[in-house]
Protein backbone atom coordinates (compact mmCIF):
# COMPACT_ATOMS: atom_id res chain seq x y z
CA UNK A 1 -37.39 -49.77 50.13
CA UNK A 2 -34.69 -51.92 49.06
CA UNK A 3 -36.30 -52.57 45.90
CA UNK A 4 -36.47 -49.10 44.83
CA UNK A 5 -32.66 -48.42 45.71
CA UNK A 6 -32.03 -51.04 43.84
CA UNK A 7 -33.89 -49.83 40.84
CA UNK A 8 -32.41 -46.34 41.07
CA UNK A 9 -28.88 -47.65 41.18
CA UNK A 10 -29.31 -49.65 38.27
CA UNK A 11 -30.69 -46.74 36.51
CA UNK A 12 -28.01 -44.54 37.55
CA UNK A 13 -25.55 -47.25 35.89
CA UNK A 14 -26.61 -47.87 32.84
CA UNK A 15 -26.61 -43.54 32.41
CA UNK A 16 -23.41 -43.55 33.85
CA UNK A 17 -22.68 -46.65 30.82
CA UNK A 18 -24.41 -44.53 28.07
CA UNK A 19 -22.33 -41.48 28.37
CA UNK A 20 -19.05 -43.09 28.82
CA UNK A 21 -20.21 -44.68 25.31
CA UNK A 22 -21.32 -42.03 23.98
CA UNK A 23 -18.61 -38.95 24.96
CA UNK A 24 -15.74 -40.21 22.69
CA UNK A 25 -18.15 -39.89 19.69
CA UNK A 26 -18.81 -36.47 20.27
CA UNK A 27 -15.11 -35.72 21.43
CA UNK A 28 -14.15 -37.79 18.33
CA UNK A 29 -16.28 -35.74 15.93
CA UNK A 30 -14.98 -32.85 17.16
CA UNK A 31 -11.69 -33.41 16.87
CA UNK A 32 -12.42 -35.03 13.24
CA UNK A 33 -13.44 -31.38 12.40
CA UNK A 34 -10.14 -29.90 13.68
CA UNK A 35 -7.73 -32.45 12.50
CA UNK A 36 -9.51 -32.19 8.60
CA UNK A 37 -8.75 -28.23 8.73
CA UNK A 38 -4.87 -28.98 9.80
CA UNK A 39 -4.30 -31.94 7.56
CA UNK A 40 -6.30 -29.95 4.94
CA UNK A 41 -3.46 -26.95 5.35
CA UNK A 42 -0.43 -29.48 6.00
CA UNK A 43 -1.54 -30.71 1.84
CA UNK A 44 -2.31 -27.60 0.62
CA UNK A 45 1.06 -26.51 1.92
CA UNK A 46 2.74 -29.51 0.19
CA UNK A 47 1.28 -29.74 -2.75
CA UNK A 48 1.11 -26.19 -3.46
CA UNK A 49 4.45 -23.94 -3.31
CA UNK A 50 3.22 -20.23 -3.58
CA UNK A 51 6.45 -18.08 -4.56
CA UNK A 52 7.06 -14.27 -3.92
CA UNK A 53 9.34 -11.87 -5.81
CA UNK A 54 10.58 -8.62 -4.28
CA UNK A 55 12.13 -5.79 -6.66
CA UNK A 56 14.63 -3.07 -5.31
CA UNK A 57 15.39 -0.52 -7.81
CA UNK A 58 18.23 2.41 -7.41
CA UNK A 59 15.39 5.04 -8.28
CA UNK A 60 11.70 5.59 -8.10
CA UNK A 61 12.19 8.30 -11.27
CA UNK A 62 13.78 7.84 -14.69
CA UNK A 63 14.22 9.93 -17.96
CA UNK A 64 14.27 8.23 -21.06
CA UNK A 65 17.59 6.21 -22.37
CA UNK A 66 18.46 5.79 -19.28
CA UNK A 67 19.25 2.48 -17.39
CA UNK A 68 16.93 1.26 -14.54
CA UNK A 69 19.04 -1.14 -12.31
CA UNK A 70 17.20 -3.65 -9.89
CA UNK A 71 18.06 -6.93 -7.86
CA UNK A 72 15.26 -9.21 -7.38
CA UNK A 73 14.77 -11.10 -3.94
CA UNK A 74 12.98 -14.73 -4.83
CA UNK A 75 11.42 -16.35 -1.66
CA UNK A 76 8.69 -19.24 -1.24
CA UNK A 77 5.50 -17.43 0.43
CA UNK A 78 5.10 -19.53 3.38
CA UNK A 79 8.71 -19.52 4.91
CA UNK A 80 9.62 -16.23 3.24
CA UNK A 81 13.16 -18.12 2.60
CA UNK A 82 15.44 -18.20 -0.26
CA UNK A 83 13.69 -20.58 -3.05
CA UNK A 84 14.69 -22.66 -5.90
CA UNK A 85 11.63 -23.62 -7.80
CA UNK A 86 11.56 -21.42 -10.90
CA UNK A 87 14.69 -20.72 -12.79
CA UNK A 88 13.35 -17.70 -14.48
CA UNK A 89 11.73 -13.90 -13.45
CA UNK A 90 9.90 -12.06 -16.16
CA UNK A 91 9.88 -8.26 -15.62
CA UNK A 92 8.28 -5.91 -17.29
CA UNK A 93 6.52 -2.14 -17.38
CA UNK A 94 3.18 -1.20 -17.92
CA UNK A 95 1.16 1.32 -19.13
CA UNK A 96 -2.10 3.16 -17.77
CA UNK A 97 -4.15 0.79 -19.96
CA UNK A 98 -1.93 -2.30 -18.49
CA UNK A 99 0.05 -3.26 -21.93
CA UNK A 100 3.65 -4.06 -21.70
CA UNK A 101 6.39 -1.41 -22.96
CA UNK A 102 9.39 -3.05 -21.64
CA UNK A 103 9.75 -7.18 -21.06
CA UNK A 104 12.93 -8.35 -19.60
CA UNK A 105 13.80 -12.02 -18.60
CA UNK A 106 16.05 -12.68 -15.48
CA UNK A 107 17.45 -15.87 -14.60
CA UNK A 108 17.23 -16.70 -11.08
CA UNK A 109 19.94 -18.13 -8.38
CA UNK A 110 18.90 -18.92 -5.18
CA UNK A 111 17.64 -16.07 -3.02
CA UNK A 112 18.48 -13.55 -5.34
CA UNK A 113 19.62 -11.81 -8.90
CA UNK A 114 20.14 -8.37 -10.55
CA UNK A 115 18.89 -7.16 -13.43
CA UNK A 116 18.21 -3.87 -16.08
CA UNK A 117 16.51 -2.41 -18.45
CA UNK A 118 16.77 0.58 -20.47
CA UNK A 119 14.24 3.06 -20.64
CA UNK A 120 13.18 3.72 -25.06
CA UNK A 121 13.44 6.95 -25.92
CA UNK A 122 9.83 7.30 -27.28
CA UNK A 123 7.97 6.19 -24.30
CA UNK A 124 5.36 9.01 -23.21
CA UNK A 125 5.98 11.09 -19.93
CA UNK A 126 4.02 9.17 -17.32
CA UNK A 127 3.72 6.55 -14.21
CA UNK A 128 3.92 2.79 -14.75
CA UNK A 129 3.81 -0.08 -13.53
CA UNK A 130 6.97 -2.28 -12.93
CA UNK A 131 5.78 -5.87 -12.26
CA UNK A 132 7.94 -9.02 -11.84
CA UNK A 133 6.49 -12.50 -11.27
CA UNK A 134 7.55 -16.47 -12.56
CA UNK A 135 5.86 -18.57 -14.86
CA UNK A 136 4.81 -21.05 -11.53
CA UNK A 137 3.10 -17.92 -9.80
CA UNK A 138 0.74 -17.83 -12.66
CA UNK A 139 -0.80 -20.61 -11.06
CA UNK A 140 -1.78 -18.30 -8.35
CA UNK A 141 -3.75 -15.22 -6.89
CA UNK A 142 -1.85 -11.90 -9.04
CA UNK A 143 -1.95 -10.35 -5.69
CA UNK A 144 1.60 -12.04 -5.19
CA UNK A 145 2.95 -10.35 -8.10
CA UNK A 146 5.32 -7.85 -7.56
CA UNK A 147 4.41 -4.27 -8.14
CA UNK A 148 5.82 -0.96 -7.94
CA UNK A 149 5.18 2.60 -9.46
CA UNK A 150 7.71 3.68 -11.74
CA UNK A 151 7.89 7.51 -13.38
CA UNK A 152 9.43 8.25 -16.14
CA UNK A 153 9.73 12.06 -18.38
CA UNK A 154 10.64 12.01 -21.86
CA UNK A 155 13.50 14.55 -22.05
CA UNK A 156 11.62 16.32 -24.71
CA UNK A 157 8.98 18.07 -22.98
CA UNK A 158 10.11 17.36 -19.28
CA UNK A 159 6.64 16.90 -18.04
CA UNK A 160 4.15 14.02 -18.25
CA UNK A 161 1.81 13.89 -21.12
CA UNK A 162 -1.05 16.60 -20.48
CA UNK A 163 -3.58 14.24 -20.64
CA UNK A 164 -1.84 12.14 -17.56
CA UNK A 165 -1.03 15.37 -15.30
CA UNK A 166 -4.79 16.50 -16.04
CA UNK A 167 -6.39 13.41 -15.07
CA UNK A 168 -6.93 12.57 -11.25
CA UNK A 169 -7.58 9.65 -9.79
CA UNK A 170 -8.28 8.27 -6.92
CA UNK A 171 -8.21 4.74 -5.57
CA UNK A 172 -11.12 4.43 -2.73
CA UNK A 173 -11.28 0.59 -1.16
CA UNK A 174 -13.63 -1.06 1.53
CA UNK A 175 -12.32 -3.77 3.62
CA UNK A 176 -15.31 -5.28 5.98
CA UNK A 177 -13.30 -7.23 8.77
CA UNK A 178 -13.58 -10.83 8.45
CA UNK A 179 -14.01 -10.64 4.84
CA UNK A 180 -17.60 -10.12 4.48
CA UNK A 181 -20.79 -8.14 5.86
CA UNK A 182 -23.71 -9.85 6.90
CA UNK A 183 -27.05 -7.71 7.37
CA UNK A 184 -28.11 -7.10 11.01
CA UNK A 185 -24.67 -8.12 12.31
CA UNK A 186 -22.38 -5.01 13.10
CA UNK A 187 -18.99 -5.02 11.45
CA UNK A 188 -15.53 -2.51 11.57
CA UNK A 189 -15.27 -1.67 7.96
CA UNK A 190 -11.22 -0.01 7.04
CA UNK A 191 -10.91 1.86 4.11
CA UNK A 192 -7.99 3.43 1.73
CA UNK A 193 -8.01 6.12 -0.03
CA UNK A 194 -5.21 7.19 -2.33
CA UNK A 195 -4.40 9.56 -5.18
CA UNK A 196 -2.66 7.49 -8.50
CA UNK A 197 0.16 7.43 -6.70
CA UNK A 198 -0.73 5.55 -3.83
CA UNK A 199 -0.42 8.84 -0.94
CA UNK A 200 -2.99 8.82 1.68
CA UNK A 201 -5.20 11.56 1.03
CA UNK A 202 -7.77 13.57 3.47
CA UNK A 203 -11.37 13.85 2.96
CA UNK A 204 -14.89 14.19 4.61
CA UNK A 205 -17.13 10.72 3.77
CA UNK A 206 -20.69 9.81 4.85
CA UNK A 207 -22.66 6.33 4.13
CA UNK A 208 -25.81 6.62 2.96
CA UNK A 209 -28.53 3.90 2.07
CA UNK A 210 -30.50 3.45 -0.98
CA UNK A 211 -33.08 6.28 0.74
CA UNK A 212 -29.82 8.90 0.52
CA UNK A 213 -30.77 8.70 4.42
CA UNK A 214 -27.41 9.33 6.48
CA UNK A 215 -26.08 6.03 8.18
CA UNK A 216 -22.13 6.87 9.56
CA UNK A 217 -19.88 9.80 8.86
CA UNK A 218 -16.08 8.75 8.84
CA UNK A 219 -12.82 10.49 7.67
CA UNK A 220 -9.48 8.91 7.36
CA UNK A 221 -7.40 8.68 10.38
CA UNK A 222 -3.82 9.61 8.61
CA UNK A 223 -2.38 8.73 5.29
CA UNK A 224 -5.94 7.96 3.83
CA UNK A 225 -6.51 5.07 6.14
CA UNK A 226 -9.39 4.65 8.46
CA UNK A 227 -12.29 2.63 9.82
CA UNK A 228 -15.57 2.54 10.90
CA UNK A 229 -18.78 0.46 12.63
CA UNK A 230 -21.35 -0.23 10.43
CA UNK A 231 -24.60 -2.57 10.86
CA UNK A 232 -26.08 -3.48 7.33
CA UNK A 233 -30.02 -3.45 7.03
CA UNK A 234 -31.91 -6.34 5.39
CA UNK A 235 -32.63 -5.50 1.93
CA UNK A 236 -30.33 -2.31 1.48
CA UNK A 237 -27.69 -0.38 -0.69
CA UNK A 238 -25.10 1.26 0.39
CA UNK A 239 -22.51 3.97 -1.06
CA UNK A 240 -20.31 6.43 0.53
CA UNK A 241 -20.14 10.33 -0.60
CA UNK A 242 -16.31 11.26 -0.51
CA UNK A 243 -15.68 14.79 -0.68
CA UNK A 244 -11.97 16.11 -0.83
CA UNK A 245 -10.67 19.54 -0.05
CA UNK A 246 -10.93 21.10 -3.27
CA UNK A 247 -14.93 20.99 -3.63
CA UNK A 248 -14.47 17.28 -5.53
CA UNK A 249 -16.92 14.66 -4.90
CA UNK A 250 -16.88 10.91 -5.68
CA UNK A 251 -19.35 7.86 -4.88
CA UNK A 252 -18.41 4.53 -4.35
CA UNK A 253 -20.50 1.33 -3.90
CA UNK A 254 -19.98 -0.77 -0.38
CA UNK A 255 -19.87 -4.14 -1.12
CA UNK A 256 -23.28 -6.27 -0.86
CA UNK A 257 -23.87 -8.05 2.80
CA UNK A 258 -25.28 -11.22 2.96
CA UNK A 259 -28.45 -12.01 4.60
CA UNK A 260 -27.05 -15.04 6.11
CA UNK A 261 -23.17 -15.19 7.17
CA UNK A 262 -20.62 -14.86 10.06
CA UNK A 263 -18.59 -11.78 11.09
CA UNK A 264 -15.10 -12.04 12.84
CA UNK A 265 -13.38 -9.30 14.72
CA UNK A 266 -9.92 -8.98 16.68
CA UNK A 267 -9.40 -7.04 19.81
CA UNK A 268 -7.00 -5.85 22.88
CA UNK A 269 -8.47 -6.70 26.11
CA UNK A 270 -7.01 -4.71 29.04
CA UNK A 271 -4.76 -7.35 30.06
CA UNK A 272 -2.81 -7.60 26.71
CA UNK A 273 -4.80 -10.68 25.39
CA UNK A 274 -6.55 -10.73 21.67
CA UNK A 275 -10.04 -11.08 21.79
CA UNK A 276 -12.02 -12.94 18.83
CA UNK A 277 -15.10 -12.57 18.55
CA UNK A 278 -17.55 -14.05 16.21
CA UNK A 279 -21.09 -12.89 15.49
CA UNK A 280 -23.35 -15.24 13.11
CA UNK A 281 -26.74 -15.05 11.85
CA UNK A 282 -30.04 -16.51 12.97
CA UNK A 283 -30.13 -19.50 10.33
CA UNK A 284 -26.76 -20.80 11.76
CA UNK A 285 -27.78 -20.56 15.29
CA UNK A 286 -26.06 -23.64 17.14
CA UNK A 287 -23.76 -24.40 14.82
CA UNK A 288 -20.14 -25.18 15.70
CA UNK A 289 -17.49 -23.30 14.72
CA UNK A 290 -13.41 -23.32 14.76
CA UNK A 291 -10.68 -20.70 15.12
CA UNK A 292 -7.41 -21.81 12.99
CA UNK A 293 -4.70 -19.43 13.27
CA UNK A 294 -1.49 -19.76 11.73
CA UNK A 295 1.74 -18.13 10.93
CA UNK A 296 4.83 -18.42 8.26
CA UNK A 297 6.47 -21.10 10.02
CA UNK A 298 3.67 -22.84 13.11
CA UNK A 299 -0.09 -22.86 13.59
CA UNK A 300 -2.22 -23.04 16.96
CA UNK A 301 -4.52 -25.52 18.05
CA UNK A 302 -7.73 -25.36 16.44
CA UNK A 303 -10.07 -24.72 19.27
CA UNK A 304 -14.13 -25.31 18.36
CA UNK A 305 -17.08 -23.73 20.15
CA UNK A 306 -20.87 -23.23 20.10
CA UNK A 307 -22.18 -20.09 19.23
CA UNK A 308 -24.39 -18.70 22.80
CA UNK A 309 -26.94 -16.08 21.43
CA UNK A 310 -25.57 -15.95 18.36
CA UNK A 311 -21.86 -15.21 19.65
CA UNK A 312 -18.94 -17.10 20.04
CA UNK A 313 -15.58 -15.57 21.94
CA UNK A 314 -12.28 -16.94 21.92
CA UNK A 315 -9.07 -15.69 23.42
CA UNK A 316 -5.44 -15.96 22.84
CA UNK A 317 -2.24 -15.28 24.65
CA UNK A 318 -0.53 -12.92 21.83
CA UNK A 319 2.99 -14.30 23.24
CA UNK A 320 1.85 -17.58 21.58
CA UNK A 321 2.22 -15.95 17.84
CA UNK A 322 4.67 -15.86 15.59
CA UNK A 323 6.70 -12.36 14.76
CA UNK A 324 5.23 -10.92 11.64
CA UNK A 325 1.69 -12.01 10.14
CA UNK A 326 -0.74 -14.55 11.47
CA UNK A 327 -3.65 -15.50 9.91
CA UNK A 328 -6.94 -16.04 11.56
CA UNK A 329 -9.18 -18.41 9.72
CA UNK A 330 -12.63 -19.00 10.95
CA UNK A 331 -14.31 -22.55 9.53
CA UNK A 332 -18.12 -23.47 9.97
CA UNK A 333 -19.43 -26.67 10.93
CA UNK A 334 -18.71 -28.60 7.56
CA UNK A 335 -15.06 -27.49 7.61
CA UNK A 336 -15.10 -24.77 5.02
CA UNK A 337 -13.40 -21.39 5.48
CA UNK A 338 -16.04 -18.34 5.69
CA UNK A 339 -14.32 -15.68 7.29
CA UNK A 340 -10.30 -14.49 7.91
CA UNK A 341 -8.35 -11.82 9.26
CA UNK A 342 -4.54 -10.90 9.28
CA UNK A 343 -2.81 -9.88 12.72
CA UNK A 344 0.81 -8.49 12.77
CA UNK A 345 2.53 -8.56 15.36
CA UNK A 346 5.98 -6.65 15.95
CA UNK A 347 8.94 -8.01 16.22
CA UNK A 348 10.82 -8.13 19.61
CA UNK A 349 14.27 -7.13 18.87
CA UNK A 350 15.16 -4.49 16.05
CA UNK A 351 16.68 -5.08 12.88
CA UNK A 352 19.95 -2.86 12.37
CA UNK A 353 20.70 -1.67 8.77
CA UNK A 354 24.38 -2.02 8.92
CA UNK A 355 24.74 -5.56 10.68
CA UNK A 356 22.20 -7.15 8.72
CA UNK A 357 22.16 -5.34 5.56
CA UNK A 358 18.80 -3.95 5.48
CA UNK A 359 18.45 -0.94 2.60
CA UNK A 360 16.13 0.75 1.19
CA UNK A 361 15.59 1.23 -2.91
CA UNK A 362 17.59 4.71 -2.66
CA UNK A 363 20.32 2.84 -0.88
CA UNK A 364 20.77 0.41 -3.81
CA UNK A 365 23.51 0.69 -6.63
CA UNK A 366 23.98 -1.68 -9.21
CA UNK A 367 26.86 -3.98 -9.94
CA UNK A 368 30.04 -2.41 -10.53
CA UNK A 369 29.20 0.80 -8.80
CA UNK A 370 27.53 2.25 -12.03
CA UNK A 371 24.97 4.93 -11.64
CA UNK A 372 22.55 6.11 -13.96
CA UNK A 373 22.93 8.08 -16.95
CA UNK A 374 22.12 8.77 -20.67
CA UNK A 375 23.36 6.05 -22.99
């Protein structure tokens, strides 16, 4: 009888030995994974300064020979602060076929400079394109060029070119949640639709597959903007049938989902927290993966978990946030980014136009006190 206690409790030692060895290692491989993504963002942030320009005109409208005023506002992208990198803005306005008709260099002080540019008399009635951005941003995405829609009417005829006011077109986007759709895995797919002029426009839309077989019906929600649930098929097409008001009808291709893949998605729960939830495929069954969500200024913990049937649920205090955008960045096992999702959240106190000097582009005048007006 001894004997056998005796054998037991020696057994039940060297277990108790072997996972006091070999905890840490897992703990420490784990947290490997988590410190890689942070020191990963920590260099990327140091190493590379993204930069953001931000254009206020006095006018959204302009006949020709006259002067368009503007200040520019020159901030790093991270902080959103005044920066002091490039010394030089280029702005310039382009055409429907995206060729310059007006360049204009501006050199930059810190936080902020004005500008103009005078409107030739022989540019065609139309909408362009103003777009501002430095020489370091061409390092970068375009998507953090500065862009704004600019109309201007040649005195001559007072209208836009025929051939402009005859044309419509409409801008119709798909934005699967997360970044990307994965077949079998059900994902909240937003959508835009917009004239040439970027208003929100109504509309009737249905998704069909590659059978013409009817798989959702959606319309937008208001200004053009709208969402809906949608779980991709193996080995399907999909388009959506937009039809507006006045009997018009245009198709436009979803983008492809991938047979193997991860979906993320953000919700309220009924006690104010935001729910994360991430779906993944069959093939990565088991496989770890980590939530990394950061702001302008401060980023979370990055917390790690095992998918259970295929699902993995993570929840945050929204009080732990930053004001403004926060990015939620899902990583897979080897550390690479596969899916990501913005969250805004509103500020808690209001910003008041007179005491901080908030305006809009109407409210702007240039230097001086000029206004507008035929050279």
């Amino acid at each position: 009888m001894r004997i056998g206690i005796s054998k037991i409790f020696r057994l039940f030692i060297l277990l108790l030995v072997e996972c006091i060895y070999t905890m840490p290692v897992v703990f420490s491989q784990n947290q490997g994974t988590e410190q890689s993504i942070v020191q990963a963002y920590n260099q990327y942030r140091g190493q590379y300064v993204p930069e953001k320009l931000f254009v206020h005109t006095d006018r959204d409208s302009y006949v020709s020979r006259e002067i368009l005023w503007f200040r520019v506002y020159y901030v790093d992208a991270f902080y959103n602060k005044p920066a002091s990198l490039s010394k030089i803005a280029y702005v310039e306005m382009l055409d429907k076929n995206n060729l310059p008709v007006i360049q204009q260099k501006v050199s930059l002080k810190e936080g902020e400079s004005d500008g103009s540019m005078i409107i030739p008399v022989n540019i065609p009635s139309g909408v362009y394109r103003l777009r501002a951005y430095t020489n370091w941003m061409k390092n970068f995405s375009p998507d953090y060029y500065f862009e704004k829609a600019i109309r201007i009417t040649r005195p001559q005829n007072g209208q836009p070119d025929s051939a402009i006011s005859k044309t419509k077109h409409y801008d119709i986007q798909f934005f699967p949640e997360g970044g990307n759709l994965v077949q079998q895995r059900e994902s909240k797919v937003a959508f835009r639709i917009t004239d040439a002029h970027g208003r929100g426009l109504g509309c009737e839309g249905i998704l069909v597959n590659a059978n013409n077989d009817t798989i959702v019906k959606f319309h937008p929600a208001n200004r053009g903007l709208g969402n809906f649930l949608f779980t991709p098929a193996p080995a399907q097409s999909y388009k959506a049938i937009i039809r507006f008001p006045g009997g018009e009808e245009v198709v436009k291709e979803l983008p492809a989902a991938y047979p193997d893949g991860y979906t993320l998605s953000l919700s309220k729960t009924k006690e104010g927290q935001i729910a994360v939830r991430v779906n993944v495929s069959s093939a990565l069954a088991g496989e770890e993966v980590s939530l990394f969500v950061h702001g302008s200024h401060s980023f979370l913990p990055v917390e790690t978990k095992s998918p259970i049937d295929l699902r993995a649920d993570f929840l945050l205090n929204p009080a732990m946030l930053e004001e403004g955008i926060s990015h939620f960045t899902l990583f897979n096992k080897t550390g690479r980014p596969v899916c990501e999702r913005l969250y805004f959240k509103y500020p808690d106190t209001e910003l008041h136009k007179i005491r901080f000097g908030i305006f809009r582009d109407s409210d702007y005048r240039p230097p001086g006190g000029q206004m507008n007006g035929p050279i």
